[in-house]
Protein backbone atom coordinates (compact mmCIF):
# COMPACT_ATOMS: atom_id res chain seq x y z
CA UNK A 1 99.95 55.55 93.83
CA UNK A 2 98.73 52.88 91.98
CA UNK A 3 96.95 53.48 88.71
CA UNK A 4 94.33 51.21 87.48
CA UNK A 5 92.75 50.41 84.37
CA UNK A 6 90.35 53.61 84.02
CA UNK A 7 86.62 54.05 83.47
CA UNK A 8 85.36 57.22 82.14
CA UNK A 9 81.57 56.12 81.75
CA UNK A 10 80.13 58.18 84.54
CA UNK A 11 81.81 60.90 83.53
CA UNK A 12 80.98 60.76 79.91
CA UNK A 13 77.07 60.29 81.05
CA UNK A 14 77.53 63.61 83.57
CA UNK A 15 79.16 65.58 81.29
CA UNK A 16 76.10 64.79 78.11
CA UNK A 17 73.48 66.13 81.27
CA UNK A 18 75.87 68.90 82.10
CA UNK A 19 75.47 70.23 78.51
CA UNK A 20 72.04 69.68 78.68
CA UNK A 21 71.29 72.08 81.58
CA UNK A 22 74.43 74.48 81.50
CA UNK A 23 75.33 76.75 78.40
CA UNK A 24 79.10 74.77 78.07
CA UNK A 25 78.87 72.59 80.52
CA UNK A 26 80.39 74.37 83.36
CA UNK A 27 80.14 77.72 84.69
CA UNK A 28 83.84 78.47 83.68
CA UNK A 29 84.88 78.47 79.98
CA UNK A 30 88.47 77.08 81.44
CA UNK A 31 86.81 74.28 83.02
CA UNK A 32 84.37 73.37 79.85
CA UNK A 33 84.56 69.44 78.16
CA UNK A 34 86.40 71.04 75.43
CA UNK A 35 89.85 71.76 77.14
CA UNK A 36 90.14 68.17 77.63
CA UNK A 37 90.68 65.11 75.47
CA UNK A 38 87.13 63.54 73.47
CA UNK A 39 85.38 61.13 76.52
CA UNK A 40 88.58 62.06 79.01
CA UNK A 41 86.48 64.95 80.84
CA UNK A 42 86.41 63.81 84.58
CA UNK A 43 83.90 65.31 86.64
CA UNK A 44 84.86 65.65 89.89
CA UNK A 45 83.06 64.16 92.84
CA UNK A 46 85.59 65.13 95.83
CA UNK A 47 89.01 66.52 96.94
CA UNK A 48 91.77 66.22 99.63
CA UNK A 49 94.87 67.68 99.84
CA UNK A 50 96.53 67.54 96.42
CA UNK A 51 94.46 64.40 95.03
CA UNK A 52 90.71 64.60 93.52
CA UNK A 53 88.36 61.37 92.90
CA UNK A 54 86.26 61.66 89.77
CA UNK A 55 82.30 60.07 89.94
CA UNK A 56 83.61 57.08 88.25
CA UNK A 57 86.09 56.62 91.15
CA UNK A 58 89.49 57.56 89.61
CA UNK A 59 92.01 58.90 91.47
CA UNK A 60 94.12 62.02 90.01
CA UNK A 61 97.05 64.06 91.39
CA UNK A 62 95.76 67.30 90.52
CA UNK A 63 97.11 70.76 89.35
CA UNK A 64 96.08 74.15 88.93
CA UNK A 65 93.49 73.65 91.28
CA UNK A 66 90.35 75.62 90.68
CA UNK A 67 92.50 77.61 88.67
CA UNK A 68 94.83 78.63 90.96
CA UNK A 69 92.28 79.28 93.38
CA UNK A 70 93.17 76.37 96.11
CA UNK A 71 96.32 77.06 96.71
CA UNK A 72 96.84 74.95 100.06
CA UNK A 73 95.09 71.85 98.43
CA UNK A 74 91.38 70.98 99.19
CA UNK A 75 89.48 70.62 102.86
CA UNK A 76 92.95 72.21 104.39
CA UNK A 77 91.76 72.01 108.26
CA UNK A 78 92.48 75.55 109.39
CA UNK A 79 90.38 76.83 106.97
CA UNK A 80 87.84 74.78 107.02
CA UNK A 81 87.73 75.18 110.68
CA UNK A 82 87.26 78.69 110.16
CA UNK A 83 84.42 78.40 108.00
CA UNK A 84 82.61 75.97 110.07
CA UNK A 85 83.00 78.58 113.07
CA UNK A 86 81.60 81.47 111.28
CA UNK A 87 78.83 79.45 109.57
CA UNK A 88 77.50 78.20 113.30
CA UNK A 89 76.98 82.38 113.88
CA UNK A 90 75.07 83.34 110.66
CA UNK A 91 76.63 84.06 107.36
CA UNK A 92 75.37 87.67 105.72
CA UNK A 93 73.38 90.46 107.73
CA UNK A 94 71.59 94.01 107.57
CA UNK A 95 74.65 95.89 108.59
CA UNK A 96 78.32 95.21 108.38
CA UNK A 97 79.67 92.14 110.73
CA UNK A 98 82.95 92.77 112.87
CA UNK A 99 84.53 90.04 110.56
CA UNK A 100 84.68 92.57 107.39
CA UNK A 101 86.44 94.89 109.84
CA UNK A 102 88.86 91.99 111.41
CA UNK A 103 89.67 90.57 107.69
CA UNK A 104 90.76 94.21 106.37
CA UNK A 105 92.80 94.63 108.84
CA UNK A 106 94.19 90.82 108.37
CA UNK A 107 94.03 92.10 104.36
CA UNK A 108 95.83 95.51 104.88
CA UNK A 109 98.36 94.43 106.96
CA UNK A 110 99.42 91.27 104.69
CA UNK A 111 99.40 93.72 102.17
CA UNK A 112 101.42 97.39 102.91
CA UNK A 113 101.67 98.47 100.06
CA UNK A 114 97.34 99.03 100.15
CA UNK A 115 95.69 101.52 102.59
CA UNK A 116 91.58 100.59 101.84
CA UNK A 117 90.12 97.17 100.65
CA UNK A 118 86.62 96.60 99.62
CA UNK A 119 85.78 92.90 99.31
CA UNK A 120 83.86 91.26 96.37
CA UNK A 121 83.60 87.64 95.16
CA UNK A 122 84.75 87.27 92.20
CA UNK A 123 87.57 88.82 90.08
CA UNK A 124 85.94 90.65 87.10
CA UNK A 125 84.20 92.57 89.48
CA UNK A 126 87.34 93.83 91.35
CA UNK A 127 88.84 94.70 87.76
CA UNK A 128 86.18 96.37 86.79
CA UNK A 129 85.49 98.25 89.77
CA UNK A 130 88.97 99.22 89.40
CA UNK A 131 88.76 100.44 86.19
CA UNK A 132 85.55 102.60 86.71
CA UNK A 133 87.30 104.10 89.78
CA UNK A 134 90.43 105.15 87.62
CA UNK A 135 88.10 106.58 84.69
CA UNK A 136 85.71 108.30 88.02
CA UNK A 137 89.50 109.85 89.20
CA UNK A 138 90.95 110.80 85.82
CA UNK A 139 87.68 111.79 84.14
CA UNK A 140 89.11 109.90 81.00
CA UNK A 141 87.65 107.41 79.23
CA UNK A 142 90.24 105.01 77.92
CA UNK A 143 91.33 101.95 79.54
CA UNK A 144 94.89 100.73 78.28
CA UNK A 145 95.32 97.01 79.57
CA UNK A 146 98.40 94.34 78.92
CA UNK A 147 97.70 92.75 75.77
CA UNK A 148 99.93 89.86 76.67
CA UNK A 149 98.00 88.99 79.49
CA UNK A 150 95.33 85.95 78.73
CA UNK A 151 92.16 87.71 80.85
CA UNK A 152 91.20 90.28 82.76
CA UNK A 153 87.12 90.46 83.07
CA UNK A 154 84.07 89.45 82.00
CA UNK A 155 82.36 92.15 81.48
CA UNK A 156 82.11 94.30 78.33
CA UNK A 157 85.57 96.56 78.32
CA UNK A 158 87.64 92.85 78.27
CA UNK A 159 85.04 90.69 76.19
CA UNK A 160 85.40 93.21 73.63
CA UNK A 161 88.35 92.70 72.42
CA UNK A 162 88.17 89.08 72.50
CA UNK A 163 87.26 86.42 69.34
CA UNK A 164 83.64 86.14 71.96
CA UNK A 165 82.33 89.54 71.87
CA UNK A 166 78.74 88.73 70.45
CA UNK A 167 76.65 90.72 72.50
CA UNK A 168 78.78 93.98 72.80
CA UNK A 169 78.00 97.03 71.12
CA UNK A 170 81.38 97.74 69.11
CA UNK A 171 81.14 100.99 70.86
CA UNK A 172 83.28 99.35 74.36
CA UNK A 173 85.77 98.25 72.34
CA UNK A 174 86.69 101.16 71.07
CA UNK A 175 87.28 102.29 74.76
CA UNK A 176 89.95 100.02 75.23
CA UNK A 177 93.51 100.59 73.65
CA UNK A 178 96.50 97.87 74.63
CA UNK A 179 100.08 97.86 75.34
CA UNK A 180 102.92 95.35 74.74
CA UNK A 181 104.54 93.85 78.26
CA UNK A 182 107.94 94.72 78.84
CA UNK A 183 108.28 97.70 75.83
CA UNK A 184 108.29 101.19 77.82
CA UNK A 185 108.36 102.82 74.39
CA UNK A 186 105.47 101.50 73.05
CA UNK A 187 103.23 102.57 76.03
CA UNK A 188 104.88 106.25 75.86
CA UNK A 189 103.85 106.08 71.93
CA UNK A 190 100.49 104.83 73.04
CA UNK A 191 99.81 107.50 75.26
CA UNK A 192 101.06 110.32 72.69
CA UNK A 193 98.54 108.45 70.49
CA UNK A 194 95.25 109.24 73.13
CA UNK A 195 96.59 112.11 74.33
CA UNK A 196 95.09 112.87 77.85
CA UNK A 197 92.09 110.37 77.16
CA UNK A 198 93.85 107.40 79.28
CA UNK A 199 92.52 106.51 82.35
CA UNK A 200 94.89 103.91 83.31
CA UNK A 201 97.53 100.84 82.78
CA UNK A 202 95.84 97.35 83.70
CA UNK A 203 98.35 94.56 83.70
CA UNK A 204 99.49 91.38 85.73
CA UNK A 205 103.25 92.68 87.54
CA UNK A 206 104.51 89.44 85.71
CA UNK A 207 103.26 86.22 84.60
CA UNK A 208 105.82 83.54 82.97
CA UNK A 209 108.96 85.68 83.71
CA UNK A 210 110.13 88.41 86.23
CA UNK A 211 109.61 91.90 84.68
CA UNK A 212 112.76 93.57 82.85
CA UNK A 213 114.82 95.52 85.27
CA UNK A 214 113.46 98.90 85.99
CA UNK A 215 109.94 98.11 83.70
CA UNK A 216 107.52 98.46 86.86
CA UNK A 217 108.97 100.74 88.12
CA UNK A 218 109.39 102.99 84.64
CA UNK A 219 105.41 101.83 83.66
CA UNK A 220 104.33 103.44 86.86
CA UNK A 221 106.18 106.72 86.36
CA UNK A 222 104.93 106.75 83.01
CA UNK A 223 101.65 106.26 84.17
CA UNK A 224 101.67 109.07 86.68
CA UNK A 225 103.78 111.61 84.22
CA UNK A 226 100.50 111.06 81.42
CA UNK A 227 97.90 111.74 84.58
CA UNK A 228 96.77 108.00 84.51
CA UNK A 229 96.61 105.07 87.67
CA UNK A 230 98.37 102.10 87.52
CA UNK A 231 96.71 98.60 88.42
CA UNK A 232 98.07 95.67 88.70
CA UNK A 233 95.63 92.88 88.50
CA UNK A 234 97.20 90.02 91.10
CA UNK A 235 94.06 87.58 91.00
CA UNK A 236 96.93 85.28 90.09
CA UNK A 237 100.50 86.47 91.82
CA UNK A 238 98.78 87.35 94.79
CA UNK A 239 99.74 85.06 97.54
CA UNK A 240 100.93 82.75 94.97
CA UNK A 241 103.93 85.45 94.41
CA UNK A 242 104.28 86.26 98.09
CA UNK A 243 102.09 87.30 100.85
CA UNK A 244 102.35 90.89 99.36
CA UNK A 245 101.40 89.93 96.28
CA UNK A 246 103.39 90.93 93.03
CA UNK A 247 104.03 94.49 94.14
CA UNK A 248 105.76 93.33 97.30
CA UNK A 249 107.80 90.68 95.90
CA UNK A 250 109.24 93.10 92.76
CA UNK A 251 108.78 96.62 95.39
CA UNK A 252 106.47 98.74 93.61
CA UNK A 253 103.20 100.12 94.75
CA UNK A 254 100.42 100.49 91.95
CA UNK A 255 97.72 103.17 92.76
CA UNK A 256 94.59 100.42 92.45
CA UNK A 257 95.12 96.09 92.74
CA UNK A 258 92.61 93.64 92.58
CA UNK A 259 93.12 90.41 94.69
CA UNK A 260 91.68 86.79 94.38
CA UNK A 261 91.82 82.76 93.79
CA UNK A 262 94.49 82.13 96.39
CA UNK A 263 92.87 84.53 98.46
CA UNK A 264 90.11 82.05 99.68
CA UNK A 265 91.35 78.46 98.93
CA UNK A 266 88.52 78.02 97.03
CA UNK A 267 85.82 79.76 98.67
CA UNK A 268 84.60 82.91 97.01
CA UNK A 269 86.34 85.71 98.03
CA UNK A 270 88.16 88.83 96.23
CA UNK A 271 89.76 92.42 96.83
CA UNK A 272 89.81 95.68 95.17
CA UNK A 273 93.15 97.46 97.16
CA UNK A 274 94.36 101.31 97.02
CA UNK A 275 95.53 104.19 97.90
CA UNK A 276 93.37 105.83 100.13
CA UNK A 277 93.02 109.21 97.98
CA UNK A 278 91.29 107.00 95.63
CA UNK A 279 89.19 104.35 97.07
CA UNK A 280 87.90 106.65 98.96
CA UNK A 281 85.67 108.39 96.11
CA UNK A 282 83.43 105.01 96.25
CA UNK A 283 82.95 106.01 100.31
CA UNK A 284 81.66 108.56 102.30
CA UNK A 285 84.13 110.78 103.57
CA UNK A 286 84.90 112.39 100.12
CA UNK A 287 83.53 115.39 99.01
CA UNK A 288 84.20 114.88 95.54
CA UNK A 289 81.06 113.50 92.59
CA UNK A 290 80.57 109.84 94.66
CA UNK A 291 81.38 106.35 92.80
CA UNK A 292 79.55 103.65 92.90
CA UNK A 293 82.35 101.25 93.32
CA UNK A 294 81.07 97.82 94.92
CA UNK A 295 77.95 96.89 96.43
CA UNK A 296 76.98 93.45 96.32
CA UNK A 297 74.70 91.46 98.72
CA UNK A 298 77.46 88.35 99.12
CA UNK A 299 80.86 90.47 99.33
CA UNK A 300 80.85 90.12 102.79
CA UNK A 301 79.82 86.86 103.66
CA UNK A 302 81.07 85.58 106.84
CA UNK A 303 82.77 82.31 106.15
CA UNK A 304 84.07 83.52 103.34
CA UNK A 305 86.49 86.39 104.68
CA UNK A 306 87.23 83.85 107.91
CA UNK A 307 88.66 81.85 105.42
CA UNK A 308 90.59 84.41 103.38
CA UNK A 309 92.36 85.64 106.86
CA UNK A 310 92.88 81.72 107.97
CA UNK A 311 94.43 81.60 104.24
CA UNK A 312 96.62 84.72 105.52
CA UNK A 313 97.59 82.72 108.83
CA UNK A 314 98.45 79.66 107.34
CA UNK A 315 100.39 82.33 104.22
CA UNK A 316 102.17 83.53 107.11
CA UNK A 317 102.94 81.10 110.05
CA UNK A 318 104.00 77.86 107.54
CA UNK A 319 105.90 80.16 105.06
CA UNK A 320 103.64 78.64 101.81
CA UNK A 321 104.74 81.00 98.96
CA UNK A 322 108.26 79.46 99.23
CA UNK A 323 106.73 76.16 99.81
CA UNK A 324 105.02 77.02 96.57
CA UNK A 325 108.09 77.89 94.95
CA UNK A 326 110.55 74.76 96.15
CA UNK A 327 107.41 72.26 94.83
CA UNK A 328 107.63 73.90 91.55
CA UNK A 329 110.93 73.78 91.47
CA UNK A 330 110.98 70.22 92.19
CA UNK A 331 108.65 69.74 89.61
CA UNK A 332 110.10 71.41 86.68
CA UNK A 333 112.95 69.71 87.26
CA UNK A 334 112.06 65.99 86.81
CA UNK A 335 109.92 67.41 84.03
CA UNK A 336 112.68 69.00 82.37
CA UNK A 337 115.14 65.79 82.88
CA UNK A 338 112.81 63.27 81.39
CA UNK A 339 111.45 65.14 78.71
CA UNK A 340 115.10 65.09 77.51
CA UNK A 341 115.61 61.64 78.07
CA UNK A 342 112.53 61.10 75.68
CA UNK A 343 114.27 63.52 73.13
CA UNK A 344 110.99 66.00 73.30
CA UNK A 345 113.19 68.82 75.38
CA UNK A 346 112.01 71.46 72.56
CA UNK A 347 108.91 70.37 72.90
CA UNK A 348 107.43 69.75 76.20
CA UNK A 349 108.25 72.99 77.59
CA UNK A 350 107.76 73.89 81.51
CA UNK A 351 107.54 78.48 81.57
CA UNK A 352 107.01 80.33 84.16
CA UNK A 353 107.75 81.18 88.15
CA UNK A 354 108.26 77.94 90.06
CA UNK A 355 104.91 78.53 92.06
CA UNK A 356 103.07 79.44 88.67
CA UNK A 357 104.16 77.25 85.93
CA UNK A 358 102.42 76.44 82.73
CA UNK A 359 103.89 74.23 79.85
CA UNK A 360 103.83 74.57 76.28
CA UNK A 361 103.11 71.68 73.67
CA UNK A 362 104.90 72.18 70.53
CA UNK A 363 104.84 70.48 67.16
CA UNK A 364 107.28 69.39 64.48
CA UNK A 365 108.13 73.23 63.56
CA UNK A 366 108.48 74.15 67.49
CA UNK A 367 105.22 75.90 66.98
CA UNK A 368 102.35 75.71 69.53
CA UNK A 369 99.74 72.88 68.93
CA UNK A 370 96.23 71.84 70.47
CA UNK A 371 96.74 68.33 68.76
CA UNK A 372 99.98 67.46 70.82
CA UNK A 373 98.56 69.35 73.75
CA UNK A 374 95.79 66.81 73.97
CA UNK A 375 98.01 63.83 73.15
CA UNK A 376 99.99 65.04 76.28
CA UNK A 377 96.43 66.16 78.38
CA UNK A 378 95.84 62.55 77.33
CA UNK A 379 98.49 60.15 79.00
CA UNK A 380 98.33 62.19 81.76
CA UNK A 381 94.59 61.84 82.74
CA UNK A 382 95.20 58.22 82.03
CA UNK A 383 98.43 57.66 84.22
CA UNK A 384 96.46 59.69 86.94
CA UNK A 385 97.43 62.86 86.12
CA UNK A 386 95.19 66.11 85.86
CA UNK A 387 95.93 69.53 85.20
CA UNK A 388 95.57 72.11 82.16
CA UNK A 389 98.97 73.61 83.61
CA UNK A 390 101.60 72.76 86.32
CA UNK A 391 100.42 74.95 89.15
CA UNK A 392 101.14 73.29 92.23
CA UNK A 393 99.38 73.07 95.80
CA UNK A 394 101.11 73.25 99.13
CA UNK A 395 99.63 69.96 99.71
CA UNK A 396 101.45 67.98 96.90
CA UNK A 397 104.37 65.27 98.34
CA UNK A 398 107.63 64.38 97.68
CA UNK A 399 105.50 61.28 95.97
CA UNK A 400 102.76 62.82 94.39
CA UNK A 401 105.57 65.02 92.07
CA UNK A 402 107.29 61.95 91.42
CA UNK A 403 104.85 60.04 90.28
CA UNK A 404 103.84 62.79 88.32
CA UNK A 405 107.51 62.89 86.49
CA UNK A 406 106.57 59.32 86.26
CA UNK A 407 103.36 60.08 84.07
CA UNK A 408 105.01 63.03 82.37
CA UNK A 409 108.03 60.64 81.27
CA UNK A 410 105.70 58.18 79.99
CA UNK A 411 103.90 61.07 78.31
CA UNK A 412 107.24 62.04 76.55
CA UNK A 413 107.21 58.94 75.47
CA UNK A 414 104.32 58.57 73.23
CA UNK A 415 104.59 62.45 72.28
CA UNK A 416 108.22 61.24 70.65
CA UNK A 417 106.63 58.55 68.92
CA UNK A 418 104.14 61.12 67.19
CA UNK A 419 106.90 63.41 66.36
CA UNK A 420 108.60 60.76 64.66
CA UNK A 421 105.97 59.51 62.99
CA UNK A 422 104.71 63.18 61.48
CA UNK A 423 101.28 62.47 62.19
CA UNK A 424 99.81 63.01 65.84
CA UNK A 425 96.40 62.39 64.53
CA UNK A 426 96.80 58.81 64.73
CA UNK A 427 97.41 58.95 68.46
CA UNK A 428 94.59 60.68 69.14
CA UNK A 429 90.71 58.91 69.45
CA UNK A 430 88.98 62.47 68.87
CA UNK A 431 89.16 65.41 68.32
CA UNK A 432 91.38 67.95 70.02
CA UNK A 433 90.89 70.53 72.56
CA UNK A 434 89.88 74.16 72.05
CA UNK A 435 90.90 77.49 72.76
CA UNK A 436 88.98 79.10 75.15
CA UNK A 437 88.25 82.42 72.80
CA UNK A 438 87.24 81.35 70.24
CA UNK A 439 84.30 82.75 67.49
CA UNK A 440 82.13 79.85 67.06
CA UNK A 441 81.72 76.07 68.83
């Protein structure tokens, strides 16, 4: 692909109205002007496949796609053909459409390890459906998630604890304790500590690295000997992972998961998954004090679950989670190679499962920096590049990741010449990008 001289003035224009209208400028804090370089904040007119055009015309090989969410690259034909079919019969009714029965059976039988699914569209509201349903089953009201894990929710028990909890009585946080990944010890203590006032372990089954041997399996157990659920929140392993999700690829069954992003390909579509004995205090057939689990009015749209179980088809027929994983694979390898040609090896840093990786920036003292993570945000965009991770598509080619090692290389490059020069301010126009969390703008 050839990369021309690039033009960022639409973009720059589009992003000043975005602010204008839109608290951040986008309707996801991940996707906001301020993870990106000063004036290098594309905003995107189209997709296909693995490449995105921004409204000033650039081209970009693209990565972590709607954050994780398009996991077979944009306008992939099955699914659109899906959509297009169930849109031509009417998209949300009075009653329940046969499609909500066909996709949790599609859902259910992709995923074993779950007996009921109730479909939502967005993640927090899985989690915290979840989360009310393990308090409703427990009657305890403690929530004790991962706090190694980056996000779990919008909503109040999450935000809490977070540098952004303006807004939320102080009284929520104190609801929610956390636990260190990997340390059974810890959570034991931690339960000892709340002593039958846990409701239940939220966590992702893994994230940069496979769990400890025996962890999952000894969380749950510990879990179930204190009289709290386990939930594993797969928003991001699912699919990506396997078809099963974390809990098939690693074998162990939480009581509650919540499903998502890879789910749909992009369109809006998510899953709260259980044991039967559970989910079915939000139904009808329980005789136990009801729970008002999830009701919205889109849940069910049409189109969207005809593309979750095309997004299952294609999972299953074209064997995409190892696709996933030999891209990545490819990836961080020509990553790895010529950040060491460039000498930056310690410092451009690829983590994390082939199908899920993320990189690391790090500075003079090998300690994690938003100036060099720009600097390196920075070539990239302008090589052609974009991506606030390494999470690949199905869709990418043998020649889309290496032109990418191409752009990475030249990347290394500059990021070398800052680290030799002790200054990385100089090689940057602006100012740098932001944590998400954060207390003030």
């Amino acid at each position: 692909m050839t990369v021309p001289k690039k033009s960022f003035e639409k973009s720059v224009a589009a992003n000043k109205r975005l602010h204008d209208l839109i608290p951040g400028g986008a309707h996801t804090y991940a996707k906001g002007e301020d993870q990106y370089p000063e004036d290098l904040a594309p905003v995107i007119d189209h997709g296909l496949g693995a490449h995105v055009w921004d409204v000033d015309g650039n081209e970009y090989i693209e990565y972590g796609a709607g954050l994780r969410a398009v996991s077979l690259g944009h306008r992939h034909p099955k699914v659109l053909e899906a959509v297009r079919r169930e849109l031509e019969r009417g998209s949300n009714f009075v009653r329940p459409s046969i499609v909500e029965l066909e996709a949790a059976e599609r859902f259910l039988a992709s995923v074993p390890t779950a007996e009921m699914v109730k479909f939502a569209k967005n993640g927090s509201d899985a989690t915290t459906a979840a989360v009310k349903l393990a308090r409703a089953v427990t009657g305890r009201p403690l929530v004790a998630l991962c706090s190694d894990h980056a996000f779990f929710s919008i909503d109040d028990w999450f935000i809490a604890r977070t540098p952004m909890s303006a807004g939320i009585p102080a009284e929520f946080g104190d609801l929610t304790v956390g636990f260190p990944y990997g340390d059974l010890a810890a959570t034991e203590e931690l339960f000892r500590q709340h002593d039958g006032r846990i409701a239940c372990l939220i966590l992702e089954a893994a994230t940069q690295h496979d769990p400890p041997a025996g962890y999952l399996e000894g969380l749950r157990d510990l879990a179930h000997r204190h009289g709290a659920l386990l939930i594993f929140d797969e928003m991001i392993t699912g699919f990506r992972f396997s078809a099963a999700g974390a809990q098939g690829l690693y074998g162990v069954t939480p009581d509650l998961s919540t499903f998502g992003k890879a789910l749909g390909n992009g369109f809006a579509v998510s899953a709260l998954a259980g044991k039967r004995e559970y989910m079915e205090r939000g139904g009808l057939r329980d005789e136990r004090e009801r729970v008002f689990l999830l009701s919205t009015t889109h849940g069910a749209e049409t189109h969207a679950l005809a593309a979750a179980m095309a997004v299952m088809d294609v999972y299953a027929e074209e064997g995409i989670s190892a696709r996933l994983h030999e891209r990545g694979e490819r990836l961080a390898r020509g990553v790895r190679e010529v950040a060491a040609a460039a000498g930056v090896q310690d410092h451009v840093v690829v983590r994390g499962r082939p199908s899920n990786l993320v990189f690391a920036t790090l500075d003079e003292q090998l300690l994690p920096s938003q100036p060099y993570r720009t600097l390196f945000l920075r070539e990239l965009i302008l090589g052609g590049v974009i991506g606030p991770s390494f999470v690949v598509s199905s869709a990418l080619t043998d020649a889309d990741i290496d032109r990418t090692v191409e752009v990475v290389a030249q990347a290394c490059t500059v990021y070398r010449q800052a680290l030799d020069s002790q200054d990385v301010t100089a090689f940057l126009p602006g100012r740098p990008v932001q944590p998400v969390f954060r207390k003030y703008a």
